[in-house]
Protein backbone atom coordinates (compact mmCIF):
# COMPACT_ATOMS: atom_id res chain seq x y z
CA UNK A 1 0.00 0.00 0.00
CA UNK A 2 1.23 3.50 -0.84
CA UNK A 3 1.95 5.77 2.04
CA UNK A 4 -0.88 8.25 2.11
CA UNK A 5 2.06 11.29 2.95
CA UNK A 6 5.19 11.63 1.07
CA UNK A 7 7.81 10.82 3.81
CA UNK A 8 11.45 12.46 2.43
CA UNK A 9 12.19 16.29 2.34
CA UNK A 10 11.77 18.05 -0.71
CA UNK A 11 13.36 20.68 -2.46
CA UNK A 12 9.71 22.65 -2.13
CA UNK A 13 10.30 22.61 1.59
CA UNK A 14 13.04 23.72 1.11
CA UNK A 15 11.97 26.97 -0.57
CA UNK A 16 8.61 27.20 1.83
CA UNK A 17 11.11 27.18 4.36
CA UNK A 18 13.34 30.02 3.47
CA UNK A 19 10.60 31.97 2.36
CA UNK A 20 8.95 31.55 5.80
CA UNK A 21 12.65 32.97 6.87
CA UNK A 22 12.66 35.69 4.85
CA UNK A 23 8.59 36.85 5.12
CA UNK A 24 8.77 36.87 9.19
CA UNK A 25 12.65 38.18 9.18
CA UNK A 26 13.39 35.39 11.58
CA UNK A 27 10.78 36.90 14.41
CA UNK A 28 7.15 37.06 14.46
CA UNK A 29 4.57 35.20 12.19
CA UNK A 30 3.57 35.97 8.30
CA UNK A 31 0.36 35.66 6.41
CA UNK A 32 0.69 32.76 3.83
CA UNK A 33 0.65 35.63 0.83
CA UNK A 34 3.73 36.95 1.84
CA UNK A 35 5.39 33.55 2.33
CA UNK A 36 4.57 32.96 -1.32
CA UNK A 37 5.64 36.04 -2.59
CA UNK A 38 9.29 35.83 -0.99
CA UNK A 39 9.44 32.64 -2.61
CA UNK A 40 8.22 33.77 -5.76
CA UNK A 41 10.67 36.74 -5.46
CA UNK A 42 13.72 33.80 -4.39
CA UNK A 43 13.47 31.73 -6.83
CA UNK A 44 11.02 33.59 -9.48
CA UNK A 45 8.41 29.82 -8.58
CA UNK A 46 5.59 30.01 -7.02
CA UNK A 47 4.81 26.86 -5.45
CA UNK A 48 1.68 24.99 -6.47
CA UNK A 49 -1.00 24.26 -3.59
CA UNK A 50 -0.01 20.81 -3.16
CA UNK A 51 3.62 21.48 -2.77
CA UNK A 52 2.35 24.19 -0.22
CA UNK A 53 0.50 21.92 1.78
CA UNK A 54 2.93 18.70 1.49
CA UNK A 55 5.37 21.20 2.79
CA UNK A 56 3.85 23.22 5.68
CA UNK A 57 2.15 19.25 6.71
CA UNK A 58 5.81 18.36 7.40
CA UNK A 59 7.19 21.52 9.02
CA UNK A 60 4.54 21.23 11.45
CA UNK A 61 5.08 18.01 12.36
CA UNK A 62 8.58 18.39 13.27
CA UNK A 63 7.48 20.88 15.59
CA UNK A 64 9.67 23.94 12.91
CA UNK A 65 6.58 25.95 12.12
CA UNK A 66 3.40 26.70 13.74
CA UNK A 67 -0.18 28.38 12.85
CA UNK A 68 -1.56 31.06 14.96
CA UNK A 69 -4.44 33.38 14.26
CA UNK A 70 -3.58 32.63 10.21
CA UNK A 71 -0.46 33.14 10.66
CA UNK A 72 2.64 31.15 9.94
CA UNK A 73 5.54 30.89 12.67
CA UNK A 74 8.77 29.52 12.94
CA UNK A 75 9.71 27.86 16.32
CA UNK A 76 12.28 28.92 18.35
CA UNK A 77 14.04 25.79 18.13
CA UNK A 78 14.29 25.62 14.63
CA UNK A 79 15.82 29.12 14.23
CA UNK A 80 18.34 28.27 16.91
CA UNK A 81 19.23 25.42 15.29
CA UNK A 82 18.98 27.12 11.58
CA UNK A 83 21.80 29.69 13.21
CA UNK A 84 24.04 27.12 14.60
CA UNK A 85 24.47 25.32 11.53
CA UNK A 86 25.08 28.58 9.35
CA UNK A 87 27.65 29.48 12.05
CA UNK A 88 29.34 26.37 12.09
CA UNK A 89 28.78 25.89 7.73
CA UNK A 90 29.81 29.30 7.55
CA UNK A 91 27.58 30.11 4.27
CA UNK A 92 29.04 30.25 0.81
CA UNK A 93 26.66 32.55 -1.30
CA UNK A 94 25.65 29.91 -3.78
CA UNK A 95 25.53 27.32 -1.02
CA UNK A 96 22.78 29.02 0.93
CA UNK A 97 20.31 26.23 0.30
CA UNK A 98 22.61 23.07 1.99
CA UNK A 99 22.15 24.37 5.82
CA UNK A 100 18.70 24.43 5.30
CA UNK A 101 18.10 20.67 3.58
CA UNK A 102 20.73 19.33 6.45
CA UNK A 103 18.56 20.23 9.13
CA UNK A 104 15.26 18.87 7.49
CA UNK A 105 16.69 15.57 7.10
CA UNK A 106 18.09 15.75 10.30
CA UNK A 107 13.99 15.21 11.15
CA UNK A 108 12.50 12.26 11.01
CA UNK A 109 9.19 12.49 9.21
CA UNK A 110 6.58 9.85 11.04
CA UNK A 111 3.03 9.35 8.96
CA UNK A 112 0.99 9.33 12.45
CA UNK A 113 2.20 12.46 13.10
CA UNK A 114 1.26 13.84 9.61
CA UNK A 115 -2.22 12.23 10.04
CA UNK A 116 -2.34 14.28 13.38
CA UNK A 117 -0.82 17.85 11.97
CA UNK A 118 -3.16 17.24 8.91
CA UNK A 119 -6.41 18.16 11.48
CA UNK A 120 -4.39 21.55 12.24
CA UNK A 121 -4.09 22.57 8.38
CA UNK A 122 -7.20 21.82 7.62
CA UNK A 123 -8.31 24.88 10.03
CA UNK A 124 -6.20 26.78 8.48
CA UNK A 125 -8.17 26.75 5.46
CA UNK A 126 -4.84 26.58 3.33
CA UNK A 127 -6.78 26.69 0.34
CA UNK A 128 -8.94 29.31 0.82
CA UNK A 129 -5.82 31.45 1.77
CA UNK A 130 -3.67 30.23 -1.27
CA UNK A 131 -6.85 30.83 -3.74
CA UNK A 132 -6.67 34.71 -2.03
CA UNK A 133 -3.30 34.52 -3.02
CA UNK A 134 -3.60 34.08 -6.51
CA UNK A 135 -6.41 36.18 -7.25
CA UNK A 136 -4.39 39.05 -5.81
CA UNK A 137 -0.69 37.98 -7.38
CA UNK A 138 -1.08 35.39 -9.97
């Protein structure tokens, strides 16, 4: 039987990722538009709403991003340990990316977990908010 989640770390969370870094400035929470439009300004992609939702499933269930009042926050714990790995990496321009993927797979990605996480994006309304999204940017 197929897993129901896709269990390895993607390249799209990845880029969800550092656009979450760049929209909240590594402090405070950000709507999902402006997530998407840093990563649409990184990497000139804008994710599609699967790839959204595959990846924000996952970085909530490592425990890296959280929802609150529609908003989309990074945890503490990931941004310490986002800064001690681009101290200790120290970050080659072109490189930027590597720190990033290390510390994903670093996580172990557990389909109960997903299955529990999936209740919390579902109020959300990820869709509703990505739909917003494109009617206003796309």
């Amino acid at each position: 039987m197929m897993p129901k989640y896709n269990l390895t770390w993607q390249e799209t969370d990845v880029q969800l990722l550092e656009a979450l870094l760049l929209a909240t400035g590594g402090e405070g929470g950000a709507p999902l538009q402006e997530v998407l439009l840093m990563s649409d300004a990184l990497d000139g992609v804008v994710l599609s709403l699967q790839e959204v939702e595959e990846a924000l499933l996952k970085l909530l269930a490592v425990d890296y991003v959280s929802i609150q009042k529609n908003k989309l926050y990074l945890a503490p714990e990931f941004l310490q340990a986002y800064e001690e790995i681009t101290l200790s990496e120290g970050i080659v321009e072109e490189d930027e990316q590597k720190p990033l993927l290390k510390l994903l797979q670093q996580q172990d990605l557990d389909e109960q977990r997903l299955e529990e996480v999936n209740a919390t994006l579902k109020k959300y309304k990820l869709k509703n908010q990505y739909q917003q999204y494109l009617e206003q940017y796309g």
